[in-house]
Protein backbone atom coordinates (compact mmCIF):
# COMPACT_ATOMS: atom_id res chain seq x y z
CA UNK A 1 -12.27 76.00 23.29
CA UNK A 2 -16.06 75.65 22.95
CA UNK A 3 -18.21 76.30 25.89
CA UNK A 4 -18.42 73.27 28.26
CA UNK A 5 -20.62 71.47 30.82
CA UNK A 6 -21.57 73.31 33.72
CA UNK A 7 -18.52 74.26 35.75
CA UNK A 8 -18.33 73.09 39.11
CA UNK A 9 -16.74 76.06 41.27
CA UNK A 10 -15.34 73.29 44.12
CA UNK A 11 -12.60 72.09 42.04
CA UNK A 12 -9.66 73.81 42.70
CA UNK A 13 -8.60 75.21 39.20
CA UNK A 14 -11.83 76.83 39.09
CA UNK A 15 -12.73 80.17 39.59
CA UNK A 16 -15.17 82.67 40.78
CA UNK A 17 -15.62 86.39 38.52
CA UNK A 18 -18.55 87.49 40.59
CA UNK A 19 -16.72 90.31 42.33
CA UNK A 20 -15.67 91.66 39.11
CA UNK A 21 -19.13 92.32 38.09
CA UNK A 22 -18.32 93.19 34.61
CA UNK A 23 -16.71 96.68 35.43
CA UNK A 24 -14.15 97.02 33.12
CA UNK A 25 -10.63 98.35 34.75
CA UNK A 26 -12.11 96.14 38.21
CA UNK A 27 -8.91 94.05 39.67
CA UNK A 28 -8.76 91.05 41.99
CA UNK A 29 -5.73 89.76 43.36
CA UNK A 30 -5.86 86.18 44.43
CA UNK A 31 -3.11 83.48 46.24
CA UNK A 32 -3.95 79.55 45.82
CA UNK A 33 -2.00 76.16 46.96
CA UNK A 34 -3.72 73.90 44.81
CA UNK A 35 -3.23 70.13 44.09
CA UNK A 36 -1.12 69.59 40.76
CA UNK A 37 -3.90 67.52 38.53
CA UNK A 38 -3.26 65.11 36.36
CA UNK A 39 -0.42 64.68 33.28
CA UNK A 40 0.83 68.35 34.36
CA UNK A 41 4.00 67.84 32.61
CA UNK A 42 5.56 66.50 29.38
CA UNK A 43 4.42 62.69 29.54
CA UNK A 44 7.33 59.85 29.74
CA UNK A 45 9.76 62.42 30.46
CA UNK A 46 9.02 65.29 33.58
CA UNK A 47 6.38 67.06 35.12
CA UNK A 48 4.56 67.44 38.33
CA UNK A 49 3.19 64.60 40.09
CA UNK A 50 -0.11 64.40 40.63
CA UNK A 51 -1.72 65.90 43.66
CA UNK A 52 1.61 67.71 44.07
CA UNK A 53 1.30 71.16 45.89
CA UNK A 54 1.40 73.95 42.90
CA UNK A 55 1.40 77.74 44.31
CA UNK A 56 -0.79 80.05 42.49
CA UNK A 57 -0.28 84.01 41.97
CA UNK A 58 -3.15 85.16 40.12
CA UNK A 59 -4.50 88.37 38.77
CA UNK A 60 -7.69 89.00 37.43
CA UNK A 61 -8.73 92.07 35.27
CA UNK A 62 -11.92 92.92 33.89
CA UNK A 63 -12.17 93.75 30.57
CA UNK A 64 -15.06 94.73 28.06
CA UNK A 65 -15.28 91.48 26.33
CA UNK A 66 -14.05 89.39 29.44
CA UNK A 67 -11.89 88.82 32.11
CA UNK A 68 -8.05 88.74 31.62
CA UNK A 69 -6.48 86.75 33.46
CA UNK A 70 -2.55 86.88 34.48
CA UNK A 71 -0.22 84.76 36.65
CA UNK A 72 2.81 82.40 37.88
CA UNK A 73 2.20 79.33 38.92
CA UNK A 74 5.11 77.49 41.08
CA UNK A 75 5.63 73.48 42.07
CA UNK A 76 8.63 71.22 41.88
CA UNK A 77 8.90 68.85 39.45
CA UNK A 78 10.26 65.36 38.71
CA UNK A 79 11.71 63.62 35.82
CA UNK A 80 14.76 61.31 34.60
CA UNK A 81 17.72 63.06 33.69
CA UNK A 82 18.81 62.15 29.37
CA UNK A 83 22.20 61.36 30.28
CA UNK A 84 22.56 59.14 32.99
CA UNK A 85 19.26 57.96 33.53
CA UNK A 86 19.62 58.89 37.25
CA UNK A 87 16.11 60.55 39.18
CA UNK A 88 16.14 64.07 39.47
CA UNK A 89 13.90 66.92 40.95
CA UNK A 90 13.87 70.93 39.51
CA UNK A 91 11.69 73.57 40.60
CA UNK A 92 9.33 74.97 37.93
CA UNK A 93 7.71 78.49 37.41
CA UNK A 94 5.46 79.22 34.48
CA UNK A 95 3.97 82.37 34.01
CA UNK A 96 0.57 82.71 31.63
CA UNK A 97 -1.91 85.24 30.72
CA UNK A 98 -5.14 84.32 29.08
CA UNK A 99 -8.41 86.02 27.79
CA UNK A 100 -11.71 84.36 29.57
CA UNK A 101 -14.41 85.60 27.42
CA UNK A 102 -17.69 86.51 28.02
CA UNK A 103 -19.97 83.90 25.75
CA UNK A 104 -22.35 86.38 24.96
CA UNK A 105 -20.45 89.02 23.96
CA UNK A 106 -18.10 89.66 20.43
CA UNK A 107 -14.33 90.57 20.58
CA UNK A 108 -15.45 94.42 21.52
CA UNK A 109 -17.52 93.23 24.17
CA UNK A 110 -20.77 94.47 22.35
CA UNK A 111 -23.47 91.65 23.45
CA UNK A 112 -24.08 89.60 20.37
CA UNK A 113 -27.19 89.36 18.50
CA UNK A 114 -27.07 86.31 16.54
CA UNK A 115 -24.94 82.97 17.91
CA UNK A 116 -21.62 82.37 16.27
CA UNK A 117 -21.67 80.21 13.59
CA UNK A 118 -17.78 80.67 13.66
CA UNK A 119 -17.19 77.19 15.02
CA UNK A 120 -13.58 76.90 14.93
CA UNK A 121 -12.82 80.61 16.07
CA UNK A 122 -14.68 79.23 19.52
CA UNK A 123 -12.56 76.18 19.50
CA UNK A 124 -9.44 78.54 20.35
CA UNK A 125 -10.89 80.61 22.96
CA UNK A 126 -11.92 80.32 26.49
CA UNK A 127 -14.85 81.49 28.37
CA UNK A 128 -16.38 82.10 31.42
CA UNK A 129 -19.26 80.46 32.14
CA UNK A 130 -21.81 81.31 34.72
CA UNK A 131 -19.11 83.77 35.95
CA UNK A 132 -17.00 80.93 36.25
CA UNK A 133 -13.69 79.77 34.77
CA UNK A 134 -11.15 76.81 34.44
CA UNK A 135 -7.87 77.69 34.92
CA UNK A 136 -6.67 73.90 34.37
CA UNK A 137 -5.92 73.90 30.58
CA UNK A 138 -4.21 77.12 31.16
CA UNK A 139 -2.18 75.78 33.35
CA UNK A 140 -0.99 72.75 31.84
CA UNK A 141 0.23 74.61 28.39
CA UNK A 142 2.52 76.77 30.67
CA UNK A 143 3.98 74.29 32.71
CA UNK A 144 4.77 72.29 29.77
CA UNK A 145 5.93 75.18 28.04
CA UNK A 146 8.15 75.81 31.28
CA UNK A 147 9.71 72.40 31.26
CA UNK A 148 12.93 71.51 29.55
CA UNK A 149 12.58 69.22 26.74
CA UNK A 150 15.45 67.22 27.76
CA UNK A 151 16.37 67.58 31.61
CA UNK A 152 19.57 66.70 33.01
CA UNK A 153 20.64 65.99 36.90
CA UNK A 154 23.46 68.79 36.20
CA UNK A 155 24.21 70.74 33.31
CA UNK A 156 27.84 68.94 33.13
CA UNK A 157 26.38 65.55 33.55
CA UNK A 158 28.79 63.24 31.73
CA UNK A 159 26.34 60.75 31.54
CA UNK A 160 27.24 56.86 31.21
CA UNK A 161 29.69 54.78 30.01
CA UNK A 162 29.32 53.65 26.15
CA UNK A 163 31.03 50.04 26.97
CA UNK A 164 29.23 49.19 30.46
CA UNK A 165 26.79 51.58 31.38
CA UNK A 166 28.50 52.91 34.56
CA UNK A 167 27.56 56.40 35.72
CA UNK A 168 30.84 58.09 34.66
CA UNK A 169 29.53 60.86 37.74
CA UNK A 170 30.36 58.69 40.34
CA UNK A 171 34.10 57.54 38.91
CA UNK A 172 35.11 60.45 37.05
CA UNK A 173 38.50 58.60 36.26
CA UNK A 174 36.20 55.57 34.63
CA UNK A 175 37.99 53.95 31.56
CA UNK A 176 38.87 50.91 29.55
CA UNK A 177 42.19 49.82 28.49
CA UNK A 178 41.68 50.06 25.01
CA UNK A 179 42.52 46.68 22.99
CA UNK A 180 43.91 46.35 19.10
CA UNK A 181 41.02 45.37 16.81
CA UNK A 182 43.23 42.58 15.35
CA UNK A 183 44.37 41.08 18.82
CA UNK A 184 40.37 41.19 19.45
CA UNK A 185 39.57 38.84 16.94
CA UNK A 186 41.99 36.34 17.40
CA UNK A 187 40.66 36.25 21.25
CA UNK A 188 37.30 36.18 20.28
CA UNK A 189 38.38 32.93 18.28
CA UNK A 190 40.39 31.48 20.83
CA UNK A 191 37.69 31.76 23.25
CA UNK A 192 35.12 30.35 20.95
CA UNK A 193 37.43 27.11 20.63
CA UNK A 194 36.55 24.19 22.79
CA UNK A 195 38.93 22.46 24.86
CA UNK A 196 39.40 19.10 22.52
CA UNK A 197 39.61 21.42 19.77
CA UNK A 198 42.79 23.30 21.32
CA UNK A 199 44.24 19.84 22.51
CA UNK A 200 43.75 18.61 18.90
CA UNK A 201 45.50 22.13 17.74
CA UNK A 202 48.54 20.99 19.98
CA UNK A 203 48.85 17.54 19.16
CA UNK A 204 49.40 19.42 15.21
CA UNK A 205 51.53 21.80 16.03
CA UNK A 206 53.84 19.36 17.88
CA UNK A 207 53.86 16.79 15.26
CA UNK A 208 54.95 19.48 13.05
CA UNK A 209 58.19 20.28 15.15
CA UNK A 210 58.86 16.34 15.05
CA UNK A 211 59.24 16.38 11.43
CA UNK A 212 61.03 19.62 11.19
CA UNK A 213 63.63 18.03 13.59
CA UNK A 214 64.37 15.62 11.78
């Protein structure tokens, strides 16, 4: 990622590398409720609302070219299960560990002399930036990555009936008698038959006995 506006160090996902003071081997330990922002999650199907409480464990090393930076983040998230449609909950923990570079220094951590002109080598990498870093993009990859693709309410979920829908959970003895193809027609065509045309259907049917009586 190229280097962006000016961070502003009182949004929650963003944080301070002052006390490191470039030493390399220099550790901070950090805790963090923070609120989840927003599209934390696989869009359309789960993820963590939006201002949702996500606990942060965070470790922060200092390296010669940066500041490494390792942790779990933890929040509860909410979706639609794939099988039955039903609204479900499941906690989520994604762990991460990124490199926040230092923009002025190369991958040894040697200060550079000349800008990059390696545009998209920037593009992949993040950096610190006044000493200060945004955890949010980092964030969002590993909760997504965290996520299951397709969650279910339970991992036996039958799901829902084929014919009518119902939410074979709730009546696990749920069926449908099941009905011969050919009978099925002919009801389909008796049903589709208006009431003079049966009468009329009579009427021929019993002026064909008269005949055969006689």
């Amino acid at each position: 990622m190229a280097l962006n506006a000016r961070l502003d160090h009182r949004k929650p996902l963003v944080f301070d590398t002052h006390e490191l003071g470039r030493r390399p081997g220099a550790l901070q330990r950090l805790t963090r409720t923070v609120d989840a922002p927003k599209d934390l999650g696989i869009a359309g199907v789960v993820g963590v609302p939006q201002g949702a409480p996500v606990e942060l464990e965070l470790r922060l090393e200092s390296v010669m070219e940066g500041v490494l930076v390792t942790g779990t983040a933890r929040a509860q998230a909410e979706g639609e299960c794939v099988r039955c449609l039903e609204p479900l909950q499941l906690d989520v923990e994604a762990e991460f560990q990124e490199m926040f570079s230092y923009p002025d220094a190369d991958d040894r951590g040697r200060p550079k002399a000349e800008p990059a002109d390696d545009a998209e080598e920037d593009e992949d990498r993040l950096f610190i930036e006044d000493g200060l870093f945004d955890l949010e993009p980092v964030l969002r990859d590993a909760v997504v990555l965290a996520l299951p693709m397709q969650p279910v309410c339970q991992e036996d979920c039958p799901g829902l009936c084929s014919e009518c829908g119902a939410r074979l959970a709730d009546d696990p003895d749920h069926h449908h008698d099941a009905v011969d193809i050919r009978w099925a027609a002919l009801q389909g065509l008796a049903g589709s038959l208006g009431d003079g045309e049966k009468d009329e259907m009579s009427g021929a049917e019993a002026g064909v006995d008269e005949k055969q009586e006689k």
